[in-house]
PDB file of N, CA and C in Angstrom:
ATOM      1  N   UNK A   1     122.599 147.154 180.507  1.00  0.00           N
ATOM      2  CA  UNK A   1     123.893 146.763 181.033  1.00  0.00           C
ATOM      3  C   UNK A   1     124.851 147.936 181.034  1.00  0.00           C
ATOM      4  N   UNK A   2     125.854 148.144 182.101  1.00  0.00           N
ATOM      5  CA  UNK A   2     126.636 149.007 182.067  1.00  0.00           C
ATOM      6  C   UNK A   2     127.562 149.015 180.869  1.00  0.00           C
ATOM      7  N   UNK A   3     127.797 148.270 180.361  1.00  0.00           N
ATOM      8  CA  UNK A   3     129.216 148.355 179.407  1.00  0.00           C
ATOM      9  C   UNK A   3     128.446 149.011 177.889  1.00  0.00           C
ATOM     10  N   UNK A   4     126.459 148.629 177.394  1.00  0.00           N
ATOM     11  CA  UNK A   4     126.413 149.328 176.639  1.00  0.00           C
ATOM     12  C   UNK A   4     126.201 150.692 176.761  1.00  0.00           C
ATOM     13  N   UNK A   5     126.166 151.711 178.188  1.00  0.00           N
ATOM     14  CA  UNK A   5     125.957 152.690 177.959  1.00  0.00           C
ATOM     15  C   UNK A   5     127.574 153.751 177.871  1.00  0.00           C
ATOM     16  N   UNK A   6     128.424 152.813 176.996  1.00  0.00           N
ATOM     17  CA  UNK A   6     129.871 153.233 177.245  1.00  0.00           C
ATOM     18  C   UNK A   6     130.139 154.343 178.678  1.00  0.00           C
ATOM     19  N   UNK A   7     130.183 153.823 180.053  1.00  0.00           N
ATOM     20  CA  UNK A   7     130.693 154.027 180.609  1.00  0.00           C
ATOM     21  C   UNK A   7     130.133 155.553 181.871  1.00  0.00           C
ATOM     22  N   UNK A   8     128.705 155.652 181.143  1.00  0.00           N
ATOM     23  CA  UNK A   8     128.051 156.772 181.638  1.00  0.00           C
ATOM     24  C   UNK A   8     127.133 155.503 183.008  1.00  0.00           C
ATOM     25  N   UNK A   9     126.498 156.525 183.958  1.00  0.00           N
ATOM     26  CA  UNK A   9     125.643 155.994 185.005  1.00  0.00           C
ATOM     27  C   UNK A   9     124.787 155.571 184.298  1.00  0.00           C
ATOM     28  N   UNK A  10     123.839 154.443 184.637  1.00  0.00           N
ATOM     29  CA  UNK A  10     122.555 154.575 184.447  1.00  0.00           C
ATOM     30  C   UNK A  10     121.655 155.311 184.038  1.00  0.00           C
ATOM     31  N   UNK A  11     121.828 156.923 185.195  1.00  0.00           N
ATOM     32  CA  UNK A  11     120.722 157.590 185.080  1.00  0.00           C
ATOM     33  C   UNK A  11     120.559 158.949 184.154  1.00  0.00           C
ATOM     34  N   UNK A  12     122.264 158.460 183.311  1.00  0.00           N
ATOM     35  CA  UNK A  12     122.373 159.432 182.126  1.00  0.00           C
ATOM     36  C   UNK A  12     122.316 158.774 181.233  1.00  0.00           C
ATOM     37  N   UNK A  13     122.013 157.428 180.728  1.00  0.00           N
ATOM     38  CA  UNK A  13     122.469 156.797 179.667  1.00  0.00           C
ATOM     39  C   UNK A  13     121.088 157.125 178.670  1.00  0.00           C
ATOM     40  N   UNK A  14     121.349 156.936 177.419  1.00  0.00           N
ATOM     41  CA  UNK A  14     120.532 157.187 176.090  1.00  0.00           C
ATOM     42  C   UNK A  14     120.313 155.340 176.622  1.00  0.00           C
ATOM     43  N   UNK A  15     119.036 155.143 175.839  1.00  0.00           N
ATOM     44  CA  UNK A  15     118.738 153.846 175.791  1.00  0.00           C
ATOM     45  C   UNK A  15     119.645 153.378 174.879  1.00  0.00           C
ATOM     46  N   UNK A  16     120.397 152.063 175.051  1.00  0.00           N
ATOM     47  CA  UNK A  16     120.935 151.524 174.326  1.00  0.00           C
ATOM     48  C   UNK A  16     120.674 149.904 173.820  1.00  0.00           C
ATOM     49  N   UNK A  17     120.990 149.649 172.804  1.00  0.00           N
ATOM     50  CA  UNK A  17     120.766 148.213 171.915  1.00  0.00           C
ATOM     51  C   UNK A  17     121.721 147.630 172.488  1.00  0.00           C
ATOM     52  N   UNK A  18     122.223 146.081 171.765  1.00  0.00           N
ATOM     53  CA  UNK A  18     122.713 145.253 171.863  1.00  0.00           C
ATOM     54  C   UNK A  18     124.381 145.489 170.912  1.00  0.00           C
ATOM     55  N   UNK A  19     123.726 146.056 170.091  1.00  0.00           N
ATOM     56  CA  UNK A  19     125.089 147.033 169.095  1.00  0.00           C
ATOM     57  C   UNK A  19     125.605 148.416 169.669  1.00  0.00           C
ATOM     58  N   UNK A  20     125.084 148.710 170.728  1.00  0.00           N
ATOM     59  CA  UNK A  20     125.794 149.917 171.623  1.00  0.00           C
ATOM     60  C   UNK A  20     124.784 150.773 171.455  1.00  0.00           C
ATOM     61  N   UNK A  21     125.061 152.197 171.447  1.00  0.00           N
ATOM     62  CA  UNK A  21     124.310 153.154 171.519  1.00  0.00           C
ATOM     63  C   UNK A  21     123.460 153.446 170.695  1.00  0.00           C
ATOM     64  N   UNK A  22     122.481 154.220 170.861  1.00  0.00           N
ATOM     65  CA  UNK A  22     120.842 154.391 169.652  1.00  0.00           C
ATOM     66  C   UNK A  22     121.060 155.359 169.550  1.00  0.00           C
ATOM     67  N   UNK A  23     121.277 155.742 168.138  1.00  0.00           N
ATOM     68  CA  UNK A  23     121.133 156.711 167.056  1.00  0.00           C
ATOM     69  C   UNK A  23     119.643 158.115 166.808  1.00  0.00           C
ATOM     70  N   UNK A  24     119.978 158.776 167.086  1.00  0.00           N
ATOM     71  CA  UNK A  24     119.149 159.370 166.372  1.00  0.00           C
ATOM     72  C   UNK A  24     118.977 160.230 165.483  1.00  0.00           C
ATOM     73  N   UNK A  25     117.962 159.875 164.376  1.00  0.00           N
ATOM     74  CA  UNK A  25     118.454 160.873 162.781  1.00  0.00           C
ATOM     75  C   UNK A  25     118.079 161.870 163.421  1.00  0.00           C
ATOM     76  N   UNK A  26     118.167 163.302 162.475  1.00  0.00           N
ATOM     77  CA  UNK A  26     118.184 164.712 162.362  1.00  0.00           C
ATOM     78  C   UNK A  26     116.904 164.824 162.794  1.00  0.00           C
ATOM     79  N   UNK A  27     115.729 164.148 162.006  1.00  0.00           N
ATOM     80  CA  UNK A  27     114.154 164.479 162.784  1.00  0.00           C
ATOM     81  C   UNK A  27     113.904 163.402 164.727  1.00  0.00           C
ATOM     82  N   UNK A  28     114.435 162.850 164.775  1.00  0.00           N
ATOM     83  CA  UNK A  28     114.250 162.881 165.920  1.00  0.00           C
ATOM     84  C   UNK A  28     114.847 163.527 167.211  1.00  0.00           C
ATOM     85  N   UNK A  29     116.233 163.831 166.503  1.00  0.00           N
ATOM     86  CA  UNK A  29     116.630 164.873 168.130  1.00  0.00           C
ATOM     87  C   UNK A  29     116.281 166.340 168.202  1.00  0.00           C
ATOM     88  N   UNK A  30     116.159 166.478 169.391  1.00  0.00           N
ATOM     89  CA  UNK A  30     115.244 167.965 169.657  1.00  0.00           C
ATOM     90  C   UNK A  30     115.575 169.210 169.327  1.00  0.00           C
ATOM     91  N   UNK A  31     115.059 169.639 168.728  1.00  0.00           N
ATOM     92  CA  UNK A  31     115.504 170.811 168.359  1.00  0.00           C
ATOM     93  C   UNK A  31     116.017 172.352 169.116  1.00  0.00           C
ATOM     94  N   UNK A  32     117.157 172.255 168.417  1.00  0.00           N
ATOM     95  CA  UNK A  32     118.515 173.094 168.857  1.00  0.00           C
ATOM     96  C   UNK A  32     119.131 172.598 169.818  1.00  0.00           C
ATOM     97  N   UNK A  33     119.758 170.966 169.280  1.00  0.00           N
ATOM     98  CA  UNK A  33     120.583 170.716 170.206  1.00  0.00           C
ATOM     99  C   UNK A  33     121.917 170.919 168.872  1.00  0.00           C
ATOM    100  N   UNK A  34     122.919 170.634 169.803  1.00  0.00           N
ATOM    101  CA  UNK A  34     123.910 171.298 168.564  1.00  0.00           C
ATOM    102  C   UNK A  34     124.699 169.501 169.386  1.00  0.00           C
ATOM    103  N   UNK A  35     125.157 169.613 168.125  1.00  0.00           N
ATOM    104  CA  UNK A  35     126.385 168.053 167.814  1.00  0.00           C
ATOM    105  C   UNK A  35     127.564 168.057 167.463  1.00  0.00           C
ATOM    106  N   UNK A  36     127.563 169.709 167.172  1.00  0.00           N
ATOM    107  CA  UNK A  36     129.553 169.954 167.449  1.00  0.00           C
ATOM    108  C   UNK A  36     129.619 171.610 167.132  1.00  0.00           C
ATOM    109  N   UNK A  37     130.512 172.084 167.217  1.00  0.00           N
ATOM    110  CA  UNK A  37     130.953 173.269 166.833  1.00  0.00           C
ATOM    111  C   UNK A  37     130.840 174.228 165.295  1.00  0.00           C
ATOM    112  N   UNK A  38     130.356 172.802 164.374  1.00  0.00           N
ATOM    113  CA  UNK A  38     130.768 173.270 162.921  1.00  0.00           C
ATOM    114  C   UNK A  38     129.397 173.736 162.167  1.00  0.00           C
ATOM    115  N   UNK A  39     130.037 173.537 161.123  1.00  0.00           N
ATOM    116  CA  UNK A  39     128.782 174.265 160.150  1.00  0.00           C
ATOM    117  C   UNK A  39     127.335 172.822 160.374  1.00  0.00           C
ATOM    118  N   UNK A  40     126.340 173.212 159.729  1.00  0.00           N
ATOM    119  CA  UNK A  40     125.172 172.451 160.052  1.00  0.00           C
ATOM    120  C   UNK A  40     125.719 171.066 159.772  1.00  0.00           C
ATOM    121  N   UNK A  41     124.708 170.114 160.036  1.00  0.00           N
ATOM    122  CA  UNK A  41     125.093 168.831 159.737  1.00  0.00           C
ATOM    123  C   UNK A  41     124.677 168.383 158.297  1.00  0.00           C
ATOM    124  N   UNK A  42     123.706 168.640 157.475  1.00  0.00           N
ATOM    125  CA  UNK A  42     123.048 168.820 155.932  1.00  0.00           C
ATOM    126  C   UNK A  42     122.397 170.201 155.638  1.00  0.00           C
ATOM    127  N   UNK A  43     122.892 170.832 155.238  1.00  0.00           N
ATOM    128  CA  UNK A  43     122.412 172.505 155.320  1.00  0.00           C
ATOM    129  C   UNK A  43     121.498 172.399 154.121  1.00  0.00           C
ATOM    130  N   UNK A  44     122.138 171.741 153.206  1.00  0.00           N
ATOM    131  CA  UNK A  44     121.694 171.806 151.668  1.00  0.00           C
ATOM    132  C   UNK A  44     120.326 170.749 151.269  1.00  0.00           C
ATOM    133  N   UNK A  45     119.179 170.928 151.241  1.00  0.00           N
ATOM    134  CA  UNK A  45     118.342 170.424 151.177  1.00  0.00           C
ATOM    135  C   UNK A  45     117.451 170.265 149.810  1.00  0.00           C
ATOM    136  N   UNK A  46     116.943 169.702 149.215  1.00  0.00           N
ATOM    137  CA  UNK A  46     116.262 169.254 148.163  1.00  0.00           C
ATOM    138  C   UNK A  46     114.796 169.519 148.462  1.00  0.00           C
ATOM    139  N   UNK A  47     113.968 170.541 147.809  1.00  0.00           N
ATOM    140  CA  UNK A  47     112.909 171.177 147.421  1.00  0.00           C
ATOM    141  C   UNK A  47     112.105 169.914 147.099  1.00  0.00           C
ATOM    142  N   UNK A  48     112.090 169.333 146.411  1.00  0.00           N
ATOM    143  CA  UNK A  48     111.090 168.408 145.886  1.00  0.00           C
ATOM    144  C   UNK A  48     111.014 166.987 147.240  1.00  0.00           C
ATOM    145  N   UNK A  49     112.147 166.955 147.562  1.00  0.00           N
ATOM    146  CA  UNK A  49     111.860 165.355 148.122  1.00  0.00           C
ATOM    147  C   UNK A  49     112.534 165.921 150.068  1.00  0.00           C
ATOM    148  N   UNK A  50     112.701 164.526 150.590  1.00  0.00           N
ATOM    149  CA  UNK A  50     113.574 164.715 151.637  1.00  0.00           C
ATOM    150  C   UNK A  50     115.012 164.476 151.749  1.00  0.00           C
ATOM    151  N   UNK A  51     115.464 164.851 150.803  1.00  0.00           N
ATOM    152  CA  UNK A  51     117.178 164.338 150.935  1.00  0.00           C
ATOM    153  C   UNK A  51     117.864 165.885 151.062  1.00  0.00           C
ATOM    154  N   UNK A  52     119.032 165.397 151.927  1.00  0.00           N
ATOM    155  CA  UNK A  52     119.449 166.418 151.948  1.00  0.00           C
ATOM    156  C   UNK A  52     121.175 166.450 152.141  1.00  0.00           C
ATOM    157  N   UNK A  53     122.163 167.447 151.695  1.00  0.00           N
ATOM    158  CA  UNK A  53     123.639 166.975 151.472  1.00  0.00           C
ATOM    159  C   UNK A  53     124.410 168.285 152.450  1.00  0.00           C
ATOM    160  N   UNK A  54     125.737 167.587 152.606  1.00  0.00           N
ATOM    161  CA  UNK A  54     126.688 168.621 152.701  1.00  0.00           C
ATOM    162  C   UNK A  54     127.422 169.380 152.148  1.00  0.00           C
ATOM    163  N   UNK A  55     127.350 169.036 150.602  1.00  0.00           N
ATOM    164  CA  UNK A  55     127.876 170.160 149.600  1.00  0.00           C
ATOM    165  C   UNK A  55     126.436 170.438 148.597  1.00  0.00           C
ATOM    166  N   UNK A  56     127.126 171.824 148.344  1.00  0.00           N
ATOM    167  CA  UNK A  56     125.870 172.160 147.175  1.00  0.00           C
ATOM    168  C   UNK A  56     126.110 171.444 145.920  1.00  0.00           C
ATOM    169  N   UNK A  57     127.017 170.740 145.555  1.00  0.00           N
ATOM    170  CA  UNK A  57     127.299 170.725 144.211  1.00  0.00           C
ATOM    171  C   UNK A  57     126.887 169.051 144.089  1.00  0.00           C
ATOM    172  N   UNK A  58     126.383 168.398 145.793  1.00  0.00           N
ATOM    173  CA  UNK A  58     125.776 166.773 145.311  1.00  0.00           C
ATOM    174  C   UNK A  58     124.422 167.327 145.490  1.00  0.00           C
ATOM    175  N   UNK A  59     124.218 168.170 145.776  1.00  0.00           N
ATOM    176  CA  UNK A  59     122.701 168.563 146.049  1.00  0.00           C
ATOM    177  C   UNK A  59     121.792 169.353 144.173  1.00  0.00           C
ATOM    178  N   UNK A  60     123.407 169.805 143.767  1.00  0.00           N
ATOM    179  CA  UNK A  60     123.031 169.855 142.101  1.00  0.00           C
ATOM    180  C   UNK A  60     122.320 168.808 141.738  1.00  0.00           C
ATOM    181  N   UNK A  61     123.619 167.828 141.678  1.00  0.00           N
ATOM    182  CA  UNK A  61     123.666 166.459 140.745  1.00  0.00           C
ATOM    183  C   UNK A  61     122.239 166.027 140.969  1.00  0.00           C
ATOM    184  N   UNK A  62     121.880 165.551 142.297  1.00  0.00           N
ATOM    185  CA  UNK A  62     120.805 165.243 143.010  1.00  0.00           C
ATOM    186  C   UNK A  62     119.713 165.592 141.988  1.00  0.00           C
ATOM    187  N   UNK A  63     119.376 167.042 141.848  1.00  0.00           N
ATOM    188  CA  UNK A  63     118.558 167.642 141.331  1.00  0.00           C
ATOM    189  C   UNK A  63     118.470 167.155 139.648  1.00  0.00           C
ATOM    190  N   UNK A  64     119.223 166.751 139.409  1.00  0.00           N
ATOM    191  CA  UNK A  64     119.264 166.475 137.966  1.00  0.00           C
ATOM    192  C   UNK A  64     118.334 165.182 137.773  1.00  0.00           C
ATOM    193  N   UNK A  65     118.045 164.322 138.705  1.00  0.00           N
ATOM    194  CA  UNK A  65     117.299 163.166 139.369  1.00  0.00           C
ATOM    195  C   UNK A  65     115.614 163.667 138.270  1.00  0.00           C
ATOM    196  N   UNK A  66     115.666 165.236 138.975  1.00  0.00           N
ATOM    197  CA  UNK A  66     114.349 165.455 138.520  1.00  0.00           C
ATOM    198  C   UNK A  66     114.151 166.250 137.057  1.00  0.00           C
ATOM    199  N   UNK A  67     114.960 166.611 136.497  1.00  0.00           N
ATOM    200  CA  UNK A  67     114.619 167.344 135.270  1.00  0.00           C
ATOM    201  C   UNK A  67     114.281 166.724 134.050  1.00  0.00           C
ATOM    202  N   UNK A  68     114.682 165.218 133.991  1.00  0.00           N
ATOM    203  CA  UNK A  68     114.363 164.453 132.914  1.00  0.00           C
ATOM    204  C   UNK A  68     115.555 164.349 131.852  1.00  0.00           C
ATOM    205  N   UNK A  69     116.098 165.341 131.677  1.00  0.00           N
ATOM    206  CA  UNK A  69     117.604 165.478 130.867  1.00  0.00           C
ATOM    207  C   UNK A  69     118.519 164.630 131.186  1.00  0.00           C
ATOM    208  N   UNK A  70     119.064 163.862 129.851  1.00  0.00           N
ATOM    209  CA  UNK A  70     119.948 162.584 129.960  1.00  0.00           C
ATOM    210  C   UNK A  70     121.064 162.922 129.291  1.00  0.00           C
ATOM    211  N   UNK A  71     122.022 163.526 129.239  1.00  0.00           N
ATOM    212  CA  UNK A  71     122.974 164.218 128.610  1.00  0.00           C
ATOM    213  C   UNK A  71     124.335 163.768 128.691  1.00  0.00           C
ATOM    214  N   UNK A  72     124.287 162.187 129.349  1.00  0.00           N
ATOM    215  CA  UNK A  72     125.516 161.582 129.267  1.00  0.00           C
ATOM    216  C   UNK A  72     125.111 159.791 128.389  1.00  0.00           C
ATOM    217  N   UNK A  73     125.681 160.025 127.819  1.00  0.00           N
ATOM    218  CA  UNK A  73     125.430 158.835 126.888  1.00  0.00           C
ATOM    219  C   UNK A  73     126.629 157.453 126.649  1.00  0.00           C
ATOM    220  N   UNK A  74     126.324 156.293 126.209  1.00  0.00           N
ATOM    221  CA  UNK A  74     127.455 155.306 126.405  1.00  0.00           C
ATOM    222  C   UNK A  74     127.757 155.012 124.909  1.00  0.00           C
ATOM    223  N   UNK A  75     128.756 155.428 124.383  1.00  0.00           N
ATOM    224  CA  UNK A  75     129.627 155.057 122.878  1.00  0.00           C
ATOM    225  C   UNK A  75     129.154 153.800 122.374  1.00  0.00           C
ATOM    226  N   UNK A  76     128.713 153.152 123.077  1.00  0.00           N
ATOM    227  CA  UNK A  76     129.069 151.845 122.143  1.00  0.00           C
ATOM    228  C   UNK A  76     126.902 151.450 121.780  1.00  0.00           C
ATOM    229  N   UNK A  77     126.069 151.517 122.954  1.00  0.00           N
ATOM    230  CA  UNK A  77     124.707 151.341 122.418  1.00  0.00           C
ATOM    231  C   UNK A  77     124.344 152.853 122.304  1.00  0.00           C
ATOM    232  N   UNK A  78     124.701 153.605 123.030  1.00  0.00           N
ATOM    233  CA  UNK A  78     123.766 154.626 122.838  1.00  0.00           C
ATOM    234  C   UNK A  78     122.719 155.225 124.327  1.00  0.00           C
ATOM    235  N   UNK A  79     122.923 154.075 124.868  1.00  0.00           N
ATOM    236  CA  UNK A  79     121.851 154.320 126.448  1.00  0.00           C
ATOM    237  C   UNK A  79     122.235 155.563 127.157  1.00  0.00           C
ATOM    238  N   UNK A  80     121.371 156.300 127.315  1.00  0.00           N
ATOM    239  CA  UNK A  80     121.360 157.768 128.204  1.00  0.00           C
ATOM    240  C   UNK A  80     121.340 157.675 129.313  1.00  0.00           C
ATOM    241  N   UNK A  81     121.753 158.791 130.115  1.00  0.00           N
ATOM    242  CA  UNK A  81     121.804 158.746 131.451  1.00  0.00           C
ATOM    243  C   UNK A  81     121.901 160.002 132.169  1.00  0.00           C
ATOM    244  N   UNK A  82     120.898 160.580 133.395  1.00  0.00           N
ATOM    245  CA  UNK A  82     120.835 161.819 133.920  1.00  0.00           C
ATOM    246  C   UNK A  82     122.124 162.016 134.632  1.00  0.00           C
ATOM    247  N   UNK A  83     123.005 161.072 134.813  1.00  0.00           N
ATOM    248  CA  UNK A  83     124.242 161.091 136.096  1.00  0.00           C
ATOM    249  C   UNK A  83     126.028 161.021 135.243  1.00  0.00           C
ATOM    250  N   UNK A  84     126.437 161.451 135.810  1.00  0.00           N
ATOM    251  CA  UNK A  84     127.518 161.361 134.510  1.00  0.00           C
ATOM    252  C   UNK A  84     128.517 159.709 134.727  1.00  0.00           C
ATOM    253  N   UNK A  85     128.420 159.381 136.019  1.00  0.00           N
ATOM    254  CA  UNK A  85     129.350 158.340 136.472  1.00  0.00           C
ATOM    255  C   UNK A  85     128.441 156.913 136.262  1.00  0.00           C
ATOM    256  N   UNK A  86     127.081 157.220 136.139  1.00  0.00           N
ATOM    257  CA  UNK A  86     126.189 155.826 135.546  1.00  0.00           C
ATOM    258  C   UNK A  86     126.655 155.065 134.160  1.00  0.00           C
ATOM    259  N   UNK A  87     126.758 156.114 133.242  1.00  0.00           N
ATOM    260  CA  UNK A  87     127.379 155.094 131.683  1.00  0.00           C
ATOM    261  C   UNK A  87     129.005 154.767 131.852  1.00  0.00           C
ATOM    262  N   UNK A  88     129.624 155.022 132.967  1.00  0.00           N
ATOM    263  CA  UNK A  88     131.099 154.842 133.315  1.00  0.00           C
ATOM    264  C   UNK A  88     130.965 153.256 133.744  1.00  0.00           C
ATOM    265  N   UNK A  89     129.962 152.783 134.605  1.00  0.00           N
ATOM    266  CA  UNK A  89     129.266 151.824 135.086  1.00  0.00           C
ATOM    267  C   UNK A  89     128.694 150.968 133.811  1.00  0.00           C
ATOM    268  N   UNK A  90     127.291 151.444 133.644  1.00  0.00           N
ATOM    269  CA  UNK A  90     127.441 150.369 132.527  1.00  0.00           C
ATOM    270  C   UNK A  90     128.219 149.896 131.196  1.00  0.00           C
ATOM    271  N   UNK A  91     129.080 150.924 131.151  1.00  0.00           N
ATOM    272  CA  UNK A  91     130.045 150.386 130.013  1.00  0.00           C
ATOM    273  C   UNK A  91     130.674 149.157 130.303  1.00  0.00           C
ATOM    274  N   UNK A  92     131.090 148.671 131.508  1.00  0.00           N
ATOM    275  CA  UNK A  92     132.020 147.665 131.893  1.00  0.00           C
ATOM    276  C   UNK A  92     131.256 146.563 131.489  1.00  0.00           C
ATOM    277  N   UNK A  93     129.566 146.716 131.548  1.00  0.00           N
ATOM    278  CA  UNK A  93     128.662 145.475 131.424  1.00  0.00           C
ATOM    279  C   UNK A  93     128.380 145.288 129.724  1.00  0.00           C
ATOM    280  N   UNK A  94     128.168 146.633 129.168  1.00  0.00           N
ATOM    281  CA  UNK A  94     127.941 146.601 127.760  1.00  0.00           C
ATOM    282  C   UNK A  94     128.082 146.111 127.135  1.00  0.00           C
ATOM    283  N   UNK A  95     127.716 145.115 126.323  1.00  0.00           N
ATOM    284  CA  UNK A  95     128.267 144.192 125.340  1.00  0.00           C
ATOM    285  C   UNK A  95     128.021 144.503 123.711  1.00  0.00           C
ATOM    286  N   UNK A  96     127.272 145.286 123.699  1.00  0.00           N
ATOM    287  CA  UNK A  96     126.843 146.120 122.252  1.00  0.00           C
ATOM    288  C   UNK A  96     128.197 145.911 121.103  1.00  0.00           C
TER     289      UNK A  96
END
């Protein structure tokens, strides 16, 4: 239908859904198309898995996922945690 291909012809339109236009992640559009002017879209990528961020410093945290080190802990039981904002979380539930 014309109205989901916001307003382009037919014979330019991206296939579109019922929710408007179709998406495509980072591995499906072709490579070196560019999507704006700026710095990459996830530059910062994770060695071990497929995730990948726009700052280096969630791409740290991220990494902490894998080292096993639990170095934030909750006052009242004691439960560890690799993330620092997780025992901020379960404290509210804690009943210890």
């Amino acid at each position: 239908p014309w109205g989901a291909t916001l307003g382009r012809s037919p014979e330019t339109a991206a296939p579109a859904t019922s929710l408007g236009e179709r998406r495509l992640s980072p591995a499906q559009r072709p490579s070196g198309q560019v999507l704006c002017s700026g710095p990459p879209w996830r530059p910062y990528k994770c060695p071990q898995c497929r995730w990948s961020f726009k700052k280096s410093s969630n791409l740290l945290s991220h990494r902490e996922t894998y080292s096993g080190a639990k170095p934030y802990a909750c006052e009242l039981c004691g439960k560890a945690y690799s993330h620092q904002g997780t025992p901020q979380q379960h404290r509210r539930l804690c009943t210890s």
